[in-house]
Protein backbone atom coordinates (compact mmCIF):
# COMPACT_ATOMS: atom_id res chain seq x y z
CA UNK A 1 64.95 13.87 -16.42
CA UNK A 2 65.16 17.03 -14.35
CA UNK A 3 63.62 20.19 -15.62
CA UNK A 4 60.06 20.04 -17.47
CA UNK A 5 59.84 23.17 -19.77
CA UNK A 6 59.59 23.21 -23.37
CA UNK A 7 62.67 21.23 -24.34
CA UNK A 8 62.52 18.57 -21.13
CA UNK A 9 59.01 18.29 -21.57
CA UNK A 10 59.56 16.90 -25.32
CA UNK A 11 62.21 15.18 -24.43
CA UNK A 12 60.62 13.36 -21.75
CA UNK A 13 57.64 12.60 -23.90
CA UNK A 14 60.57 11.67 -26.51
CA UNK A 15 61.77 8.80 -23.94
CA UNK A 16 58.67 7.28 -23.02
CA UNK A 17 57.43 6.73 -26.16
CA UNK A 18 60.66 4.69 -27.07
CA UNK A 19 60.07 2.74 -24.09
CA UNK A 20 62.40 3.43 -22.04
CA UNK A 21 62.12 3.99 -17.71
CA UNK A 22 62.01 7.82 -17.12
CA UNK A 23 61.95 8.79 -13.47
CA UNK A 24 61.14 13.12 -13.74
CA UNK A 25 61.65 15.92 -11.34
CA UNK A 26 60.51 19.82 -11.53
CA UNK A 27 59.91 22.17 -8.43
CA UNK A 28 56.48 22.64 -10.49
CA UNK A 29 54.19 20.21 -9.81
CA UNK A 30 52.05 21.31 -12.67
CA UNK A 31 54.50 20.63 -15.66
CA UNK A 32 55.61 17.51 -13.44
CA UNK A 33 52.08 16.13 -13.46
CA UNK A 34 51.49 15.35 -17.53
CA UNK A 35 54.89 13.75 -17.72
CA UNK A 36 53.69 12.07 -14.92
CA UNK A 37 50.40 10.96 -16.61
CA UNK A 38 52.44 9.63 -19.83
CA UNK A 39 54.22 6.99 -17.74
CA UNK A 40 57.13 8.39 -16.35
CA UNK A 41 57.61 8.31 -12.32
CA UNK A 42 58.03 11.05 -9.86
CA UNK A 43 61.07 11.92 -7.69
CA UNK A 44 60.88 14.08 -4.87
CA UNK A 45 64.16 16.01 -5.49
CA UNK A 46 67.34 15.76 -7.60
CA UNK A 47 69.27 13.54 -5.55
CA UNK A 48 66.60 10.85 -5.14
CA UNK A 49 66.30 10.69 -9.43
CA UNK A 50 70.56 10.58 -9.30
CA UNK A 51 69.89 7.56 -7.07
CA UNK A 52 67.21 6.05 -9.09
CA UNK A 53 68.91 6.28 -12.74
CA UNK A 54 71.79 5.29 -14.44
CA UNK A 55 71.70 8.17 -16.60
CA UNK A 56 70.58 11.73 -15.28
CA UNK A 57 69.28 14.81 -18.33
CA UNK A 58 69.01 18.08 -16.92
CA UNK A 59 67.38 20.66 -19.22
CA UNK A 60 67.47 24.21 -16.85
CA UNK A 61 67.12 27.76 -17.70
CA UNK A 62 71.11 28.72 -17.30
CA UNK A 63 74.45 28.02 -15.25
CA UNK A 64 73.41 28.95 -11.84
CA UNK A 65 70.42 26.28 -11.49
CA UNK A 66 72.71 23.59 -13.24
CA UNK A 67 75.30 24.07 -11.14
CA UNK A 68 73.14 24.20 -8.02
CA UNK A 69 71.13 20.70 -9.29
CA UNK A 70 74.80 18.99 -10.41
CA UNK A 71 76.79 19.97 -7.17
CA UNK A 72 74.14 20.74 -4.08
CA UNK A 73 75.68 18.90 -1.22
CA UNK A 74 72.47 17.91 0.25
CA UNK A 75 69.78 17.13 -3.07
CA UNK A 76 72.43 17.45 -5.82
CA UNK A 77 72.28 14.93 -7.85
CA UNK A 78 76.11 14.39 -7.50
CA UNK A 79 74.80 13.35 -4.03
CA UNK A 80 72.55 10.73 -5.03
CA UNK A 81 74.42 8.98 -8.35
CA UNK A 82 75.76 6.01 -8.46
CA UNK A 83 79.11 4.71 -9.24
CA UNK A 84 79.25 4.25 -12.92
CA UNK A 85 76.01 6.47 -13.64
CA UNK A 86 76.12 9.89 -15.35
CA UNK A 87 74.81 13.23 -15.62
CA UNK A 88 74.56 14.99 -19.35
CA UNK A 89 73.21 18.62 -18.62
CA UNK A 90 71.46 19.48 -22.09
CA UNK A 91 70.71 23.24 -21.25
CA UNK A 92 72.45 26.49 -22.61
CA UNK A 93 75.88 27.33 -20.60
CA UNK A 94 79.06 28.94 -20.31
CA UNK A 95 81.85 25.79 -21.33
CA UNK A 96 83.20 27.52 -17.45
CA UNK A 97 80.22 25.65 -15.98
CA UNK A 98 81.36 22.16 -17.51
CA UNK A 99 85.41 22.94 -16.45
CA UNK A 100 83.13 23.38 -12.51
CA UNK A 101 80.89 20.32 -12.75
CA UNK A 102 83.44 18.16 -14.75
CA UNK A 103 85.92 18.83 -12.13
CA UNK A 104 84.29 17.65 -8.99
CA UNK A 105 82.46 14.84 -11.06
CA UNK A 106 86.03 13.63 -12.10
CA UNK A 107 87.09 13.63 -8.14
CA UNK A 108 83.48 11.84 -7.10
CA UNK A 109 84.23 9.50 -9.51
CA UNK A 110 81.31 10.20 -11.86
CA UNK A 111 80.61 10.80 -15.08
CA UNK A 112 79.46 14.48 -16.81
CA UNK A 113 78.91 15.49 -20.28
CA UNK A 114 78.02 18.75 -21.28
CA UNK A 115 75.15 18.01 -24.06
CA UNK A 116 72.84 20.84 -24.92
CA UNK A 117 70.54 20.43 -27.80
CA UNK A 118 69.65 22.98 -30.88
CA UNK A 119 66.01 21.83 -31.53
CA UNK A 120 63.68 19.66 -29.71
CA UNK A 121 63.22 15.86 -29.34
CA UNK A 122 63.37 13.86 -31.34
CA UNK A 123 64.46 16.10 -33.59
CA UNK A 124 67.07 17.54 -31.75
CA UNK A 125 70.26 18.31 -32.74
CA UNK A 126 72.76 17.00 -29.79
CA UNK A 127 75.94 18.77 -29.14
CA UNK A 128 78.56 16.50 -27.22
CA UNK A 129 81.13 18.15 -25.23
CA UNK A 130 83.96 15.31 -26.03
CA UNK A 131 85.13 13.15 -28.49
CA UNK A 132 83.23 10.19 -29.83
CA UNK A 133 82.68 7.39 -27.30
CA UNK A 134 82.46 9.95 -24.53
CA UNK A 135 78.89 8.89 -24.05
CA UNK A 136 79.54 5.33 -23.50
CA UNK A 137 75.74 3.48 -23.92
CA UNK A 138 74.28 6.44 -22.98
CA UNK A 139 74.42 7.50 -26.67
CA UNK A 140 72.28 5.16 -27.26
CA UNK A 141 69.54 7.04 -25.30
CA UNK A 142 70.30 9.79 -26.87
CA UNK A 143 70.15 9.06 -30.30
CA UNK A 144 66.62 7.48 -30.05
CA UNK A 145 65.46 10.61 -29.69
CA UNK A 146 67.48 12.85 -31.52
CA UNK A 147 68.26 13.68 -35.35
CA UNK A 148 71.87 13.53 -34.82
CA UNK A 149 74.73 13.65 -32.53
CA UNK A 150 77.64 16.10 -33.11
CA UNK A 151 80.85 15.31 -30.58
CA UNK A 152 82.67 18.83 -30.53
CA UNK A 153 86.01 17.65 -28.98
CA UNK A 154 86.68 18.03 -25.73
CA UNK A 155 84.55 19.09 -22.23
CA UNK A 156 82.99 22.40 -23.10
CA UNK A 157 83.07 22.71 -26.39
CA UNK A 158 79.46 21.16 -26.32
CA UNK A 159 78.36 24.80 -24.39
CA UNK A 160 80.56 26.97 -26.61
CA UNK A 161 79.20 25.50 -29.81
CA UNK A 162 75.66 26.21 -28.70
CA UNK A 163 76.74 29.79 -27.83
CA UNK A 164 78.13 30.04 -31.32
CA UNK A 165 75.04 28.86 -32.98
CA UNK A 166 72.74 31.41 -30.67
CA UNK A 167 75.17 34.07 -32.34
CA UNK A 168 74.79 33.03 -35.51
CA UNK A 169 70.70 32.28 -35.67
CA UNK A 170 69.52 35.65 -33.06
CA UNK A 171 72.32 38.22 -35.33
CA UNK A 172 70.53 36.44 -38.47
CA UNK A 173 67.31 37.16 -36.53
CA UNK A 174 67.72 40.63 -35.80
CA UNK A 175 68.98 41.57 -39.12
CA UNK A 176 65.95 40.34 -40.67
CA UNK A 177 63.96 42.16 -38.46
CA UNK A 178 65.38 45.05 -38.98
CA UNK A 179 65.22 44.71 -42.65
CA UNK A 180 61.10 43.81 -42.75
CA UNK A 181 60.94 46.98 -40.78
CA UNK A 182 62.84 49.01 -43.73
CA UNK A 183 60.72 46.91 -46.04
CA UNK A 184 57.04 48.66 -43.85
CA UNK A 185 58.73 51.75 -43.74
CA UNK A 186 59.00 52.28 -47.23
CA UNK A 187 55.74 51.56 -47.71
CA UNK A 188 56.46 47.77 -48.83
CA UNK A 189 53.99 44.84 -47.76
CA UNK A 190 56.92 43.22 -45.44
CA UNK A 191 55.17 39.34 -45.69
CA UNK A 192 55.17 39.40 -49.52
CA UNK A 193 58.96 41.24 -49.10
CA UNK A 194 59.94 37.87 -46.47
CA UNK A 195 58.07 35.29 -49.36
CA UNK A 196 60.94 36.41 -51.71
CA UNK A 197 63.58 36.81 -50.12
CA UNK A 198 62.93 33.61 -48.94
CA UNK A 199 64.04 32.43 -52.38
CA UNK A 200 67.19 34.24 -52.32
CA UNK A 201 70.13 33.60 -50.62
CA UNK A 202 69.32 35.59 -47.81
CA UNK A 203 66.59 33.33 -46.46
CA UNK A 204 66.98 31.30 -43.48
CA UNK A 205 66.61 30.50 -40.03
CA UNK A 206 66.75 34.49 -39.17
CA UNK A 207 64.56 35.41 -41.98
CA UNK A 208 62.02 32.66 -41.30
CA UNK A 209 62.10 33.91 -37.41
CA UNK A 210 61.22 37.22 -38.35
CA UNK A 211 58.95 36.58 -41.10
CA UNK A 212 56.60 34.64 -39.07
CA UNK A 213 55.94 37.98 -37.05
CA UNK A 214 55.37 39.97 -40.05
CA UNK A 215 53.38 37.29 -41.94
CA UNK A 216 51.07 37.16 -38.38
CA UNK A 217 51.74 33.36 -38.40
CA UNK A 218 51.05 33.36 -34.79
CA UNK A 219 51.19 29.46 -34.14
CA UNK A 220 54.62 29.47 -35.50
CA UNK A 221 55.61 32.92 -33.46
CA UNK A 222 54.28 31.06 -30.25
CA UNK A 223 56.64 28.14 -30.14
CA UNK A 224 59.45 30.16 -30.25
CA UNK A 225 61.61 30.20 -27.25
CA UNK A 226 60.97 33.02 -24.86
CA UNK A 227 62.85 36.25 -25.05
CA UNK A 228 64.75 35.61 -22.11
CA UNK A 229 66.33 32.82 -23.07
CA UNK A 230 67.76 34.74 -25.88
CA UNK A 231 68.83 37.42 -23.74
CA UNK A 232 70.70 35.09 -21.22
CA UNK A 233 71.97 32.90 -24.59
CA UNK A 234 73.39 36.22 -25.52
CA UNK A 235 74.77 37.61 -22.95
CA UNK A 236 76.95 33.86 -21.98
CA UNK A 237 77.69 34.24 -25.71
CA UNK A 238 79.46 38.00 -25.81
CA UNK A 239 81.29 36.95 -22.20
CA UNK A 240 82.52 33.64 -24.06
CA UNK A 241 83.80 35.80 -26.92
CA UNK A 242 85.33 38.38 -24.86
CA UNK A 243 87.06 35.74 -22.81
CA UNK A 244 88.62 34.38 -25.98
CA UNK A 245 89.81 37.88 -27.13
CA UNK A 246 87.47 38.51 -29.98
CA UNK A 247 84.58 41.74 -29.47
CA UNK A 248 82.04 40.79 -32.04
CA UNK A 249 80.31 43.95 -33.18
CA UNK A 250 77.54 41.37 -35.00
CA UNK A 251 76.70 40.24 -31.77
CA UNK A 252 77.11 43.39 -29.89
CA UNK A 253 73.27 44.79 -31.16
CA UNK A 254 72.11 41.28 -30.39
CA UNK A 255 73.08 41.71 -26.61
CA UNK A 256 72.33 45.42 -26.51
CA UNK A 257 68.62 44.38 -27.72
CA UNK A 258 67.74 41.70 -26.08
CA UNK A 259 68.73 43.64 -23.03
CA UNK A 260 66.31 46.21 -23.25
CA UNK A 261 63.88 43.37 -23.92
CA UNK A 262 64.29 42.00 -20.79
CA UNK A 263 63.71 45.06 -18.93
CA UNK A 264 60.40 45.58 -21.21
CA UNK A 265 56.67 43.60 -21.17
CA UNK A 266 58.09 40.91 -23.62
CA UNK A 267 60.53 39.63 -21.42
CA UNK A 268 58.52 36.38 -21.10
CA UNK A 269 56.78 36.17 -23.96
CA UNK A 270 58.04 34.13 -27.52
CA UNK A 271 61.23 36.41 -29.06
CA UNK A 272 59.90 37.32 -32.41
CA UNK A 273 57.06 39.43 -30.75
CA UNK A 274 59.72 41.54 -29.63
CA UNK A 275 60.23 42.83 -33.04
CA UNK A 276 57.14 45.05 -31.80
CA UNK A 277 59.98 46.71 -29.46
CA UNK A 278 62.15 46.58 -32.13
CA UNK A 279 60.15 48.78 -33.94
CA UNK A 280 59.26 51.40 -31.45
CA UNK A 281 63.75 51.66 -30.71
CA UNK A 282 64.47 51.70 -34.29
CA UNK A 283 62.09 54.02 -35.60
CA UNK A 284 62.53 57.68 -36.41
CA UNK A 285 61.12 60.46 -38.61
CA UNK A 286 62.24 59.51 -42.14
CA UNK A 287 64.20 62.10 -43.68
């Protein structure tokens, strides 16, 4: 297991306690060392886990630290697998990044799966980049700790679904945000407006997102992924849509917010607080 945030920290936890032998590896020694204390063992780099495992997860904040984990020459872990073994990369990409890694894993004579989650262990939702069977036994490892396993296809199409769903859920998002904000505006208590829409058909994963702000649920606001994520999820998701041709004007306010996030104090902290940014762009004198 290599990368020990939110998601590869559950997921780690996720393994050991279905018994099975979990070798870990962060360049943070401080989320390294409770994984550490649960059972699992330590590797000094990427390329001594790859040598130690006959299946390798990587859970990484975006394309440019998978690739450089999958492919460095020196403590890649394409350096250090063994014949046979595997790498499934379970973070948030670009289906490019799989056409890269699947490429020179094909030549090496390796095996890579693009695999990111929606969700965490074990009740993640795993999206396999190939048909079914593309896993080999390694599905088995993954399905211990997951709700289900979707195969999408083909090598990529793991990535692009999760880009579709970040689309789908942060557009949802926003909209409700937006909306609660109409709702306090007009003088409406926005919680109270959130409890019934939430029995309409308009209530959902966006909704619930934004609701939890506005309700000051602040337990549920604080395990939401941070902001960044969203505005890197984004971003890969507009470039993957303007690759295929289509300019999605739903997205389009997604991206254009989450931008200006980044570049503001929330950047790091959990997404829905941003709606407090939200409210200071959208806002103007009422007419």
């Amino acid at each position: 297991m290599i990368g020990l945030g939110g998601m590869g920290s559950a997921l780690a936890a996720s393994l050991l306690a279905t018994d099975h032998y979990v070798v870990c590896f962060d360049i943070r020694p401080d989320v390294l060392r409770p994984i550490v204390e649960l059972g699992a063992e330590a590797a000094a780099d990427a390329r001594e886990l790859a040598g130690a495992c006959d299946v390798v997860l990587t859970f990484l904040p975006g394309p440019s630290q998978v690739l450089e984990v999958a492919l460095g020459s020196e403590r890649g872990v394409l350096a250090g697998l063994a014949d046979g073994a595997a790498l499934l990369d379970m973070s948030t990409c670009n289906p490019e990044v799989a056409a890269i890694i699947g490429q020179a894993y094909d030549a090496a004579g390796r095996r890579f799966v693009d695999c990111p989650v929606s969700r965490k262990a074990p009740n993640m939702t795993v999206l396999v980049g190939g048909p079914s069977g593309v896993l080999g036994p390694d599905a088995d490892v993954l399905a211990a700790v997951s709700r289900t396993l979707v195969y999408c296809g083909h090598r990529g199409a793991g990535y692009a679904t999760k880009l579709l769903n970040q689309h789908i859920k942060y557009s949802w998002y926003l909209a409700s945000a937006e909306a609660l904000l109409i709702a306090e505006a007009m003088g409406l208590n926005a919680g109270e407006v959130a409890d019934a829409i939430a029995e309409c058909s308009g209530g959902d994963s966006g909704l619930t997102t934004a609701a939890a702000y506005f309700r000051h649920d602040t337990e549920s606001v604080r395990n939401r992924a941070p902001a960044s994520t969203i505005t890197k999820d984004s971003a890969l998701a507009e470039r993957m849509a303007t690759n295929a041709g289509i300019r999605s004007r739903t997205l389009e306010p997604v991206v254009d917010f989450f931008q200006s996030v980044a570049a503001s104090e929330f950047r790091d902290r959990a997404y829905p607080e941003s709606t407090e940014l939200l409210q200071r762009i959208r806002s103007m004198p009422p007419r």
